[in-house]
PDB file of N, CA and C in Angstrom:
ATOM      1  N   UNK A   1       0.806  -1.196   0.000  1.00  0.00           N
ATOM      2  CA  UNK A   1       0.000   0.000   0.000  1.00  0.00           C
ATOM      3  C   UNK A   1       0.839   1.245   0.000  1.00  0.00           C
ATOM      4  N   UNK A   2       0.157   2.484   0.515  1.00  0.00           N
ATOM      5  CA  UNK A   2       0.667   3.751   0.397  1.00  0.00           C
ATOM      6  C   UNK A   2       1.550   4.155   1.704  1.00  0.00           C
ATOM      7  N   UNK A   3       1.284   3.431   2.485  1.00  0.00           N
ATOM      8  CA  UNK A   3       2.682   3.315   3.506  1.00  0.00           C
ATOM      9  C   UNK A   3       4.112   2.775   3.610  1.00  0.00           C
ATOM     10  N   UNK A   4       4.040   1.547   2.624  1.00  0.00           N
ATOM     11  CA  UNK A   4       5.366   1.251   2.424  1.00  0.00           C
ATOM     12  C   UNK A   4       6.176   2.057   1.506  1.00  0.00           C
ATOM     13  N   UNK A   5       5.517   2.707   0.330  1.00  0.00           N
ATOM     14  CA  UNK A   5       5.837   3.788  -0.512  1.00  0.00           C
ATOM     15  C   UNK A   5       6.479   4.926   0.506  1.00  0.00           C
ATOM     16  N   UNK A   6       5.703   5.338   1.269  1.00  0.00           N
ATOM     17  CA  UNK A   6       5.808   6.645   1.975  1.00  0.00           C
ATOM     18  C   UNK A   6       6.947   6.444   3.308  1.00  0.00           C
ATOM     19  N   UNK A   7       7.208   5.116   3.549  1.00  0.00           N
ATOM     20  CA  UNK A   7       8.430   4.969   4.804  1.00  0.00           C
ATOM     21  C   UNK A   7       9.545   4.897   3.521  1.00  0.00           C
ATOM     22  N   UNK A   8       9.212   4.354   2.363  1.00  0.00           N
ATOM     23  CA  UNK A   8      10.500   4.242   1.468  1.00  0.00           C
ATOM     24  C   UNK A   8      10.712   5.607   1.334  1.00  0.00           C
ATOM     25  N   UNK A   9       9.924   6.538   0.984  1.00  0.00           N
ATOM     26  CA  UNK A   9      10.377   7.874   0.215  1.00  0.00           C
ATOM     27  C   UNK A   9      11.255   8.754   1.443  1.00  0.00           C
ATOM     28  N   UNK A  10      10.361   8.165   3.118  1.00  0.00           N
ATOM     29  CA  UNK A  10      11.056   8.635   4.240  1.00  0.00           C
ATOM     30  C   UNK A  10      12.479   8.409   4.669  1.00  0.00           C
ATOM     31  N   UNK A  11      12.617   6.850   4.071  1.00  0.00           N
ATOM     32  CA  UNK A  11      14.247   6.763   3.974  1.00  0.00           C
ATOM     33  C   UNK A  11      15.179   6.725   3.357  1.00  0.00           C
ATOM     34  N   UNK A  12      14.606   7.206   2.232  1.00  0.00           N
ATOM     35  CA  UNK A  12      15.605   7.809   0.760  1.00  0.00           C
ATOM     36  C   UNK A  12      16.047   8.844   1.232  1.00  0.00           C
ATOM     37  N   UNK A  13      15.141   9.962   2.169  1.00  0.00           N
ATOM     38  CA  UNK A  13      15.179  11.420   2.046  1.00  0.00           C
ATOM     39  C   UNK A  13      16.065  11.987   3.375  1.00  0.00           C
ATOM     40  N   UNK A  14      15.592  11.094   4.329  1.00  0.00           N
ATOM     41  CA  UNK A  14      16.520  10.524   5.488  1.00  0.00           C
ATOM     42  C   UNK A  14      18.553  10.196   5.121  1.00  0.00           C
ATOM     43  N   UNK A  15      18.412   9.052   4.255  1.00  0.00           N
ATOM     44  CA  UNK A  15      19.588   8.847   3.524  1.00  0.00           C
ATOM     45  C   UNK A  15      20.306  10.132   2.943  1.00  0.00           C
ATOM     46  N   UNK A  16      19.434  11.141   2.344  1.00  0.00           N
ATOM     47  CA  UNK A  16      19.828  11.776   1.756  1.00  0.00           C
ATOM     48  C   UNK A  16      20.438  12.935   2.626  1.00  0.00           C
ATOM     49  N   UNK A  17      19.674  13.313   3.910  1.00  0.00           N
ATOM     50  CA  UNK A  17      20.072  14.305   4.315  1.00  0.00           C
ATOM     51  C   UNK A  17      21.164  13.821   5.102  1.00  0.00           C
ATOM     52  N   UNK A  18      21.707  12.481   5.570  1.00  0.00           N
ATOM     53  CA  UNK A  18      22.738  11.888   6.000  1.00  0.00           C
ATOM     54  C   UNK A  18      24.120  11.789   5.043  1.00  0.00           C
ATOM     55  N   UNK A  19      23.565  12.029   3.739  1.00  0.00           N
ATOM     56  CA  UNK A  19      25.000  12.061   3.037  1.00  0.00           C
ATOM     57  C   UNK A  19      25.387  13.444   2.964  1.00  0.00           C
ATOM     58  N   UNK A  20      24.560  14.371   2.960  1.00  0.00           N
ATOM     59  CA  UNK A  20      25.492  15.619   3.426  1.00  0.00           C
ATOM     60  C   UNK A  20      25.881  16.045   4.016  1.00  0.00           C
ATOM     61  N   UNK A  21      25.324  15.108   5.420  1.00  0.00           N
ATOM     62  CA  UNK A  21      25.964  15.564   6.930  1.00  0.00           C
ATOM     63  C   UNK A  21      27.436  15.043   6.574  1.00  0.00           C
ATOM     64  N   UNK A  22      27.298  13.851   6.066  1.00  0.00           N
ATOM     65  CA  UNK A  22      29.063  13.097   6.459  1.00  0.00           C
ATOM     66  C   UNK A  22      29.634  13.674   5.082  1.00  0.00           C
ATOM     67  N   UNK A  23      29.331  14.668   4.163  1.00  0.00           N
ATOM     68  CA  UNK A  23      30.493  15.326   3.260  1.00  0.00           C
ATOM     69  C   UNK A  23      30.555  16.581   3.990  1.00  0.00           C
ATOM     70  N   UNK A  24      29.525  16.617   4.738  1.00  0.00           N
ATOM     71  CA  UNK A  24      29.949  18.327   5.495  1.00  0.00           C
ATOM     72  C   UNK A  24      31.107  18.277   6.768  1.00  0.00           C
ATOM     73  N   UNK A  25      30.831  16.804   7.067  1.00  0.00           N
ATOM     74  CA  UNK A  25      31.689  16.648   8.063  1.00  0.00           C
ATOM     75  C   UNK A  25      31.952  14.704   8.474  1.00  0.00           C
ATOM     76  N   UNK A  26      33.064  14.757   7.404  1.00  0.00           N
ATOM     77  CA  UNK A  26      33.507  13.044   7.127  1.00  0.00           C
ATOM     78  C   UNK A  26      34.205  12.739   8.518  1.00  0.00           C
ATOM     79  N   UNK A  27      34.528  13.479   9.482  1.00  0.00           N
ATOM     80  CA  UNK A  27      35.125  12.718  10.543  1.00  0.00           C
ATOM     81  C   UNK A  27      34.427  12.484  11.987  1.00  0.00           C
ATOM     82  N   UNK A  28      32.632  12.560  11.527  1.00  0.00           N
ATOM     83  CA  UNK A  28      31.974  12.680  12.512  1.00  0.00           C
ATOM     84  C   UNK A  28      31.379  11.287  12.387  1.00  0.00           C
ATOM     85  N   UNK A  29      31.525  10.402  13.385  1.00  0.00           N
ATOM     86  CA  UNK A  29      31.601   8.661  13.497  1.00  0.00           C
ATOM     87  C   UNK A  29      30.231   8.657  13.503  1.00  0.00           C
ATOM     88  N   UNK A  30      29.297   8.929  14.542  1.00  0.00           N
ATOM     89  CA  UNK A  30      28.057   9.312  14.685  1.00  0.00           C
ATOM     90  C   UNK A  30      27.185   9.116  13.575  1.00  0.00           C
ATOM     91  N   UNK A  31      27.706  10.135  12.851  1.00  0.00           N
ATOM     92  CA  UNK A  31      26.579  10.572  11.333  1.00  0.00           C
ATOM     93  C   UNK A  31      26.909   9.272  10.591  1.00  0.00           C
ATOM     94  N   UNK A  32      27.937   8.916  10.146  1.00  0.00           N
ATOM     95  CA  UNK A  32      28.247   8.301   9.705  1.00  0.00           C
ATOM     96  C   UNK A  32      27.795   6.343   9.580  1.00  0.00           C
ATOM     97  N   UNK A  33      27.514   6.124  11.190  1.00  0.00           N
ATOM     98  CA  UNK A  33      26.938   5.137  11.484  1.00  0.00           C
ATOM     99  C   UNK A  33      25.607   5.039  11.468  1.00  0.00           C
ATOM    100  N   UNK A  34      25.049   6.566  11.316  1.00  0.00           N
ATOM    101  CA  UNK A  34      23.424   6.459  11.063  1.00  0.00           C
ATOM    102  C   UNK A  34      23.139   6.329   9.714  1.00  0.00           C
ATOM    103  N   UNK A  35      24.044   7.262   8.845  1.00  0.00           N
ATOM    104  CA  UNK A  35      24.040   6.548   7.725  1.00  0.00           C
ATOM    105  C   UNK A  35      23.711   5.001   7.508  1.00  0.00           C
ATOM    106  N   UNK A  36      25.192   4.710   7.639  1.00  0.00           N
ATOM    107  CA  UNK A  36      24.780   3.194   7.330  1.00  0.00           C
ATOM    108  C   UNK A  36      23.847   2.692   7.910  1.00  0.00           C
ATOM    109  N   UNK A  37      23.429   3.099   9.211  1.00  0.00           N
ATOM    110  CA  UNK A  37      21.937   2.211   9.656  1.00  0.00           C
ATOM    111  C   UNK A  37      20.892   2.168   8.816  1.00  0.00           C
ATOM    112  N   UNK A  38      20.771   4.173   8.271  1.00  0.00           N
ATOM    113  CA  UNK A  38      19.566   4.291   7.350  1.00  0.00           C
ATOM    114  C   UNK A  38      19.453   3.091   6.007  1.00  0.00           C
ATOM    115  N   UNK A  39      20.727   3.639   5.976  1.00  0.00           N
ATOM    116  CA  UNK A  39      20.744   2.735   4.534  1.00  0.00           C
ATOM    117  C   UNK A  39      20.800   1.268   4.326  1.00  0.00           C
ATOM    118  N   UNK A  40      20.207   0.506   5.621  1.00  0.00           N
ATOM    119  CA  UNK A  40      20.234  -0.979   5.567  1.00  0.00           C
ATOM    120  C   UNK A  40      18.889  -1.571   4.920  1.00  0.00           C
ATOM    121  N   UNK A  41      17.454  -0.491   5.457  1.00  0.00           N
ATOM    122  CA  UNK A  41      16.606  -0.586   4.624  1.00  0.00           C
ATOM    123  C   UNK A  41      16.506  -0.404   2.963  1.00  0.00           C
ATOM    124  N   UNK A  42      17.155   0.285   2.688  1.00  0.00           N
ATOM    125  CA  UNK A  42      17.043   0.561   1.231  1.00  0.00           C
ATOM    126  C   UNK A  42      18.195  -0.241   0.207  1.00  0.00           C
ATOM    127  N   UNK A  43      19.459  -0.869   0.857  1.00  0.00           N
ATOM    128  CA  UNK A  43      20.112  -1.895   0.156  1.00  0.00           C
ATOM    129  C   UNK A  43      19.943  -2.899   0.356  1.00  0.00           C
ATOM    130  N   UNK A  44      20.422  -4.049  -1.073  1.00  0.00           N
ATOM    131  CA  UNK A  44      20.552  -5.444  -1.037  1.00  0.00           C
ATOM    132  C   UNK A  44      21.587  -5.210   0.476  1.00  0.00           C
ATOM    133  N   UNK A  45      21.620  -6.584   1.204  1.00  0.00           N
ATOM    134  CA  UNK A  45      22.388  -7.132   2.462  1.00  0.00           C
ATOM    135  C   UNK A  45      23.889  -6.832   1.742  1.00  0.00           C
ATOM    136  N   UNK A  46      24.136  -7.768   0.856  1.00  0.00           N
ATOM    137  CA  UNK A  46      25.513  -7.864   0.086  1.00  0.00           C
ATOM    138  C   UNK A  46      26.275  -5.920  -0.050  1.00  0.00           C
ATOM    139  N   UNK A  47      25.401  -5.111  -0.409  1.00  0.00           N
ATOM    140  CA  UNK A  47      25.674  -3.574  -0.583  1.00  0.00           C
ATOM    141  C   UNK A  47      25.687  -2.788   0.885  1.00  0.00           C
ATOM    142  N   UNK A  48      25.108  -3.285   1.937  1.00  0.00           N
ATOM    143  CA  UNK A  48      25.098  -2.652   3.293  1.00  0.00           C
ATOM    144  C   UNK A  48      26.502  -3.399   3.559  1.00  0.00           C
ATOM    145  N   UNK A  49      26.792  -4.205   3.236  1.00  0.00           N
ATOM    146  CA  UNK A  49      28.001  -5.118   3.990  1.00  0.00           C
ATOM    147  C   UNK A  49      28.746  -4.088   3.476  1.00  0.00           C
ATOM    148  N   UNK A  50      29.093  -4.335   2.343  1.00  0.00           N
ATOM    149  CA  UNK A  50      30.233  -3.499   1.358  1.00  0.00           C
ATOM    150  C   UNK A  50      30.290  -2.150   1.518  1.00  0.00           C
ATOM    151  N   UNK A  51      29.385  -1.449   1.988  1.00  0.00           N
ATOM    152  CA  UNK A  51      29.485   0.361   2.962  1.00  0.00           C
ATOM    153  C   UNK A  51      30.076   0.082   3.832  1.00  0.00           C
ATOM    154  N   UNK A  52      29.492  -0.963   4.537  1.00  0.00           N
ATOM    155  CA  UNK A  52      30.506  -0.971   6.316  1.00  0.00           C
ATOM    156  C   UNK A  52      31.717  -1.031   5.762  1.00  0.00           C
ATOM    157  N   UNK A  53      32.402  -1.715   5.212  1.00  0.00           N
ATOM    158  CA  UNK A  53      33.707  -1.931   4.725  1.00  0.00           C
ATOM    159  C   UNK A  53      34.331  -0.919   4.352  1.00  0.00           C
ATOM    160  N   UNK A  54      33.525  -0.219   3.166  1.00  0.00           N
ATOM    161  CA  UNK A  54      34.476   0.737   2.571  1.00  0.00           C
ATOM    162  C   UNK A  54      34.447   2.148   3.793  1.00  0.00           C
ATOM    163  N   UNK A  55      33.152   2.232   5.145  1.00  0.00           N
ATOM    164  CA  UNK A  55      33.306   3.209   5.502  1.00  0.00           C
ATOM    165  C   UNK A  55      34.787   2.703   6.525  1.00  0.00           C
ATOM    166  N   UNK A  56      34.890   1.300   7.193  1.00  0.00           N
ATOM    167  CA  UNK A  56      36.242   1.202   7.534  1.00  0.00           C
ATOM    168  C   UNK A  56      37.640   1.619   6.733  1.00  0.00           C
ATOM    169  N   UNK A  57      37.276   1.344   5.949  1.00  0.00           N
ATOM    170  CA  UNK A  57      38.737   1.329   5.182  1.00  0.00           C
ATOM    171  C   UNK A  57      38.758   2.751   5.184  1.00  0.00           C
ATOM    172  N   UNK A  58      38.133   4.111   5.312  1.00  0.00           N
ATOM    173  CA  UNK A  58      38.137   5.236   5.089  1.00  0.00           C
ATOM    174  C   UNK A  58      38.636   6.027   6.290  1.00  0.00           C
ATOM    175  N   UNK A  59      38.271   4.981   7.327  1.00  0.00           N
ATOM    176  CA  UNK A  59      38.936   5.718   9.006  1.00  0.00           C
ATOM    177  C   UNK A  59      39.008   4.272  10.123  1.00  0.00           C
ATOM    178  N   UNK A  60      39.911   3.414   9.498  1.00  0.00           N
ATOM    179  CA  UNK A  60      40.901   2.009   9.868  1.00  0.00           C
ATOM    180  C   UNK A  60      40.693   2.279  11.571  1.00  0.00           C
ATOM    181  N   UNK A  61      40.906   3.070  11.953  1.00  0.00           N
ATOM    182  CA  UNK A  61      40.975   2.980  13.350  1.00  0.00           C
ATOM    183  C   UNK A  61      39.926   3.430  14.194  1.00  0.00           C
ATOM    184  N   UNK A  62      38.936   4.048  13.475  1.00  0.00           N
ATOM    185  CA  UNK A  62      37.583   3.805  14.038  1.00  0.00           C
ATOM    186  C   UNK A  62      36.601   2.817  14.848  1.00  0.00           C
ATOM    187  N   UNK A  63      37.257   2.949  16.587  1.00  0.00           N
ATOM    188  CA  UNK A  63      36.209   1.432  16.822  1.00  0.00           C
ATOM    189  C   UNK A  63      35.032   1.773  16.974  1.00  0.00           C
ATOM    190  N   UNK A  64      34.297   3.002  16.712  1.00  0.00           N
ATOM    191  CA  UNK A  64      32.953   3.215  16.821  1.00  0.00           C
ATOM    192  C   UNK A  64      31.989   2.495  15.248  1.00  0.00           C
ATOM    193  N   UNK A  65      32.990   2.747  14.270  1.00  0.00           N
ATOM    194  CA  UNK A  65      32.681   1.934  13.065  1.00  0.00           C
ATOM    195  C   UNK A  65      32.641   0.329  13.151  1.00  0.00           C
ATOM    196  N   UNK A  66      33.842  -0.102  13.749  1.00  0.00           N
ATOM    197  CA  UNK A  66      34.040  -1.224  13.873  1.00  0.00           C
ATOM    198  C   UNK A  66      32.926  -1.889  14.809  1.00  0.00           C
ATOM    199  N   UNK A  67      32.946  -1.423  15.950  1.00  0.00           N
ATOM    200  CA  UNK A  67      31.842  -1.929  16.675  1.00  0.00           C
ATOM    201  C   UNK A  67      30.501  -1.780  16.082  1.00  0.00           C
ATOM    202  N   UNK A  68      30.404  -0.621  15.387  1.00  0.00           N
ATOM    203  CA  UNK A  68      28.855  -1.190  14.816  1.00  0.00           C
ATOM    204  C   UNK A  68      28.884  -1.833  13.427  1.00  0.00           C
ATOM    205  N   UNK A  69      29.971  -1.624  13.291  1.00  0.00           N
ATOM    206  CA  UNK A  69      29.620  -3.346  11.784  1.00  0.00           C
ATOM    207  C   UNK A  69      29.645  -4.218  12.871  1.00  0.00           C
ATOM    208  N   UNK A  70      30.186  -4.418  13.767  1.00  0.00           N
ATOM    209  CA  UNK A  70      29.728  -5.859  14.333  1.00  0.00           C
ATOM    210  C   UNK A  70      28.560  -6.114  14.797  1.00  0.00           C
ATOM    211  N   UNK A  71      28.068  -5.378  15.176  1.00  0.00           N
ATOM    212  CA  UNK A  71      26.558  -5.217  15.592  1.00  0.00           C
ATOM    213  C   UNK A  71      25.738  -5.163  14.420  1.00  0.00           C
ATOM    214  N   UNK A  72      25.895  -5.034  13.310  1.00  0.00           N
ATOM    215  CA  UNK A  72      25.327  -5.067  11.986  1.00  0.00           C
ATOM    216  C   UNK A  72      25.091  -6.456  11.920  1.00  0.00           C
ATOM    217  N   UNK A  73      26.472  -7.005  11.897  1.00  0.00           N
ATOM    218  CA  UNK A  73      26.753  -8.661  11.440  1.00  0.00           C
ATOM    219  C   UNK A  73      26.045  -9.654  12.321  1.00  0.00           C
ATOM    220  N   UNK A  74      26.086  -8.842  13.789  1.00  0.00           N
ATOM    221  CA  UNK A  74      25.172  -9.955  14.117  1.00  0.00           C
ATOM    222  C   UNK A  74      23.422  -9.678  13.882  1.00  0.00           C
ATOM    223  N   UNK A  75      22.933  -8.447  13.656  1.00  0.00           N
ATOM    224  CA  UNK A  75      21.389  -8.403  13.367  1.00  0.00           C
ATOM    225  C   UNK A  75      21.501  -9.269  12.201  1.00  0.00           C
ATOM    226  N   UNK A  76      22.423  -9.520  11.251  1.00  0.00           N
ATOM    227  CA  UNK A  76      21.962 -10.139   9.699  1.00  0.00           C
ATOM    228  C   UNK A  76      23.126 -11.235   9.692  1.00  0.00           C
ATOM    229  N   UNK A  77      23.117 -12.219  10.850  1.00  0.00           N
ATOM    230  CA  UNK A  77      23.870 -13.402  11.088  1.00  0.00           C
ATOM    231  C   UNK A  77      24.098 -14.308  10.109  1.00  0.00           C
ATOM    232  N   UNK A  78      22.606 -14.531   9.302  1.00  0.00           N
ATOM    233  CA  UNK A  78      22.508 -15.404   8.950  1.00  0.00           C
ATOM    234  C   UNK A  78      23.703 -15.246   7.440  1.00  0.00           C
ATOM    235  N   UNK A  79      24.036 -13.706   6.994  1.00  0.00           N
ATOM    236  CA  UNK A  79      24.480 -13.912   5.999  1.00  0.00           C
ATOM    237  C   UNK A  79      26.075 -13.392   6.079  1.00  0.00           C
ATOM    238  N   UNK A  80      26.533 -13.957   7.201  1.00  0.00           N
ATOM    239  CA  UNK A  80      27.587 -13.521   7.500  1.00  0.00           C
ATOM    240  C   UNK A  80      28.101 -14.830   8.298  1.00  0.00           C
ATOM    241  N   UNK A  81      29.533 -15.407   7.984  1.00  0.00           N
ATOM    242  CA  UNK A  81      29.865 -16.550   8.176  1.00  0.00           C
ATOM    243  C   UNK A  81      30.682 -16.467   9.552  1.00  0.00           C
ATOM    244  N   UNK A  82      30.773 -17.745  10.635  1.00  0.00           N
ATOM    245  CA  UNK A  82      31.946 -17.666  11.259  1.00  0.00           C
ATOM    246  C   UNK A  82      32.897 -16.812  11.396  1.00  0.00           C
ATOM    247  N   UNK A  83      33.571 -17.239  10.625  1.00  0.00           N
ATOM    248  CA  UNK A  83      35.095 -16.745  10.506  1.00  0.00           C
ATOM    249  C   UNK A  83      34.904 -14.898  10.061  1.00  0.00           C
ATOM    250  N   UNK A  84      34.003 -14.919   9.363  1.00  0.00           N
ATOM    251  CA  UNK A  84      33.676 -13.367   9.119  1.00  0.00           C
ATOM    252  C   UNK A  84      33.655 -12.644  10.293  1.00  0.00           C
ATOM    253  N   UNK A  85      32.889 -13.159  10.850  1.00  0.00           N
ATOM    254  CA  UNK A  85      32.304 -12.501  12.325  1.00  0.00           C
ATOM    255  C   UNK A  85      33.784 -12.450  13.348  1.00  0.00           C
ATOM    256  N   UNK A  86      34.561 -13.590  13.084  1.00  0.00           N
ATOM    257  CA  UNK A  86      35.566 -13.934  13.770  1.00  0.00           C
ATOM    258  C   UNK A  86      36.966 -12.671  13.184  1.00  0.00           C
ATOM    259  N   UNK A  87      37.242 -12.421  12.170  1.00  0.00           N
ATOM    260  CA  UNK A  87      37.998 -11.764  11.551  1.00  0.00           C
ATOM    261  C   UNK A  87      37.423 -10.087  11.609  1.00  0.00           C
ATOM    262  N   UNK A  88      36.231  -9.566  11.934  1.00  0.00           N
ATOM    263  CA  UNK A  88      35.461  -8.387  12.555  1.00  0.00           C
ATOM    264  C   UNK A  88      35.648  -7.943  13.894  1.00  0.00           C
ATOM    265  N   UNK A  89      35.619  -9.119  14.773  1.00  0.00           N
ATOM    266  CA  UNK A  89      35.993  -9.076  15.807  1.00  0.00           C
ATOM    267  C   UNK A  89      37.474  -8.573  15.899  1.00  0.00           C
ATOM    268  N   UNK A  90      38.298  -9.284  15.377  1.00  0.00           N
ATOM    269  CA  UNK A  90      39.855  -9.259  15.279  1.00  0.00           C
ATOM    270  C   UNK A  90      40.097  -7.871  15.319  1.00  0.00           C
ATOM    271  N   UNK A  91      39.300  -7.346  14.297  1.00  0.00           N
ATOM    272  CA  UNK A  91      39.896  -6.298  13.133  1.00  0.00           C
ATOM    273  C   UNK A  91      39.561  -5.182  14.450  1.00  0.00           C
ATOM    274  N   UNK A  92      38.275  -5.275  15.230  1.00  0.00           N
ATOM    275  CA  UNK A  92      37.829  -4.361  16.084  1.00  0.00           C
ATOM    276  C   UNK A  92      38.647  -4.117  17.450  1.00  0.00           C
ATOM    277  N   UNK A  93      39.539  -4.886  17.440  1.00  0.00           N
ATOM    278  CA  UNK A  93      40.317  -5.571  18.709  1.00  0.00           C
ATOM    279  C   UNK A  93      41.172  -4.467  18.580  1.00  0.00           C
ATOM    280  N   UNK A  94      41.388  -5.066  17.428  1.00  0.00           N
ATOM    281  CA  UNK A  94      42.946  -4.245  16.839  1.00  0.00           C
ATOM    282  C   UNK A  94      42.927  -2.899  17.079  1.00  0.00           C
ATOM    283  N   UNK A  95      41.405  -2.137  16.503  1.00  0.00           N
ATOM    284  CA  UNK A  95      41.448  -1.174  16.233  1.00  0.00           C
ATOM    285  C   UNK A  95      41.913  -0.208  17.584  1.00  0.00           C
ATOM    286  N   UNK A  96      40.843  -1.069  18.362  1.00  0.00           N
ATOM    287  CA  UNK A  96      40.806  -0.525  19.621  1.00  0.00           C
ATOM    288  C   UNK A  96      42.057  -0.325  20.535  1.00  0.00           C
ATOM    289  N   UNK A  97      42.845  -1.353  20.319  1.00  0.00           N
ATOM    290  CA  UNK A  97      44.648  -1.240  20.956  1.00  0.00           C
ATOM    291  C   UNK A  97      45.428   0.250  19.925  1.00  0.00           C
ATOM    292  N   UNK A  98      45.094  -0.030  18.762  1.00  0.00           N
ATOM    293  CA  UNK A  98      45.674   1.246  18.181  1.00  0.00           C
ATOM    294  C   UNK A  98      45.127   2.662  18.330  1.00  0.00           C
ATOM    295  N   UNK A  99      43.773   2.944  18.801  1.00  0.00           N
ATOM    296  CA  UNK A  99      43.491   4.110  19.136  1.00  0.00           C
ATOM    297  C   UNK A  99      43.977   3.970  20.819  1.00  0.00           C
ATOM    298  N   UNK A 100      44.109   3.273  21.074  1.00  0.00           N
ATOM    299  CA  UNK A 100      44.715   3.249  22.939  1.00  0.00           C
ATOM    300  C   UNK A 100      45.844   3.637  22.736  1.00  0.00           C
ATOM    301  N   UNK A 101      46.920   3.031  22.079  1.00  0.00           N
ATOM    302  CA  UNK A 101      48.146   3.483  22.187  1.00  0.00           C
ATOM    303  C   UNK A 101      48.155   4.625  21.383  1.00  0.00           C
ATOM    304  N   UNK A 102      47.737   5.442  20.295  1.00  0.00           N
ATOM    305  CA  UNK A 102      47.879   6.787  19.918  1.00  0.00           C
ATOM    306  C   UNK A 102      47.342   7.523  21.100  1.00  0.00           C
ATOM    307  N   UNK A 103      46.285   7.625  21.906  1.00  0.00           N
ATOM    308  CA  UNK A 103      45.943   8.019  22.247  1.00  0.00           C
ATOM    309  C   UNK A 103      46.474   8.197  23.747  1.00  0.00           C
ATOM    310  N   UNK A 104      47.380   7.367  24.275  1.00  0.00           N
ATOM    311  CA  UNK A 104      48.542   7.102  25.510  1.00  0.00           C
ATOM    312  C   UNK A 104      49.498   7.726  24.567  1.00  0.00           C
ATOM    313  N   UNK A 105      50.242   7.690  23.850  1.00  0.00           N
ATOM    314  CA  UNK A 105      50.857   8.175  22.945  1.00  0.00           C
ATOM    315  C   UNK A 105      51.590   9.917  22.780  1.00  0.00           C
ATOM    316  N   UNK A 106      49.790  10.470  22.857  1.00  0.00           N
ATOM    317  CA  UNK A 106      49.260  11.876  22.274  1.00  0.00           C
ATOM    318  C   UNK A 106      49.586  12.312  24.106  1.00  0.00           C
ATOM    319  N   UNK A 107      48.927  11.895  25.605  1.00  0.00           N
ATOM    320  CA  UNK A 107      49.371  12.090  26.678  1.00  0.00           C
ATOM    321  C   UNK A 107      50.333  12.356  26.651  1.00  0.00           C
ATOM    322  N   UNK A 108      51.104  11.158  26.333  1.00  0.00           N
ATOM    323  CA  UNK A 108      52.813  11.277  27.139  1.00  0.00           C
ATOM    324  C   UNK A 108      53.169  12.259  26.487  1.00  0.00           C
ATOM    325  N   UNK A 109      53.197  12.477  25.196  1.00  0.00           N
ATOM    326  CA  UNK A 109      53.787  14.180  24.578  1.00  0.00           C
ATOM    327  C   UNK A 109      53.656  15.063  24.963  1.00  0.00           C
ATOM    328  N   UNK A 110      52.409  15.347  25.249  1.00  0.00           N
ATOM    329  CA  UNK A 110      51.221  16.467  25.931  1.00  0.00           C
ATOM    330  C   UNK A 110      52.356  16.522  27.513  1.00  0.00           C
ATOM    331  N   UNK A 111      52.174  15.812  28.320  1.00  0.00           N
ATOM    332  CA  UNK A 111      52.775  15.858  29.582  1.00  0.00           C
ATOM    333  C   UNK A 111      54.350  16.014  29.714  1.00  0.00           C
ATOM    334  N   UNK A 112      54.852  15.577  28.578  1.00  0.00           N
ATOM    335  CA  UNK A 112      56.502  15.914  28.041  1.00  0.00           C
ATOM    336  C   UNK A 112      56.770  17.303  28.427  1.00  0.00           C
ATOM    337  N   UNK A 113      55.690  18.011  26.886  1.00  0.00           N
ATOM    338  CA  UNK A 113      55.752  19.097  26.425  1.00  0.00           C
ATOM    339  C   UNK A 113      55.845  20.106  27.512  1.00  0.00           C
ATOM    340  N   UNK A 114      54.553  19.533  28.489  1.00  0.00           N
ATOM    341  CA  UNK A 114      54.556  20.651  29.722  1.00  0.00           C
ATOM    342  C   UNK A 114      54.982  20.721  30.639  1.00  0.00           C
ATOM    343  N   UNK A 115      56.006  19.705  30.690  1.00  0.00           N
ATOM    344  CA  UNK A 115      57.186  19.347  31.778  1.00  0.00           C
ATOM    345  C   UNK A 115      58.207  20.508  31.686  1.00  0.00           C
TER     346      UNK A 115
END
């Protein structure tokens, strides 16, 4: 009927005003993850996967990204394997030790500096 039309046109337009938030401002994790939320309704599974990805590969050390592709992977389990899930995890692990140590890192300089 005229409601499924009208939540679609709501999350095209939704989508839409989410892609100018994250070109107005690409380093805001937030927008970015609502994005991809929006846009789980309106893509094939296979094309929501492949955003999470490419939005990782765009900011690698993002565990706010990372953690919610994992939380993605598990709402849509079924099309996401083991080892996938297992190698997400990894990748999120990782991420998370590397923003720890930049971020212990960025301190000790900081406290150097003002020594």
């Amino acid at each position: 009927g005229g409601g499924g039309r009208r939540a679609g046109a709501v999350a095209e337009r939704k989508v839409s005003v989410l892609r100018r938030a994250v070109a107005a401002n690409p380093r805001n994790e937030a927008v970015a993850v609502e994005l991809l939320r929006a846009q789980e309704s309106l893509l094939e599974p296979e094309e929501v996967g492949s955003a999470w990805e490419e939005a990782i590969r765009g900011d690698p050390c993002s565990v706010m990204l990372r953690m919610e592709s994992l939380a993605h992977a598990s709402r849509h389990v079924a099309s996401f394997s083991v080892s996938a899930l297992r190698e997400a995890a990894a990748a999120a692990a990782a991420a998370s030790r590397r923003a720890f140590s930049a971020a212990a890192a960025s301190s000790a300089a900081t406290l150097t500096a003002s020594a």
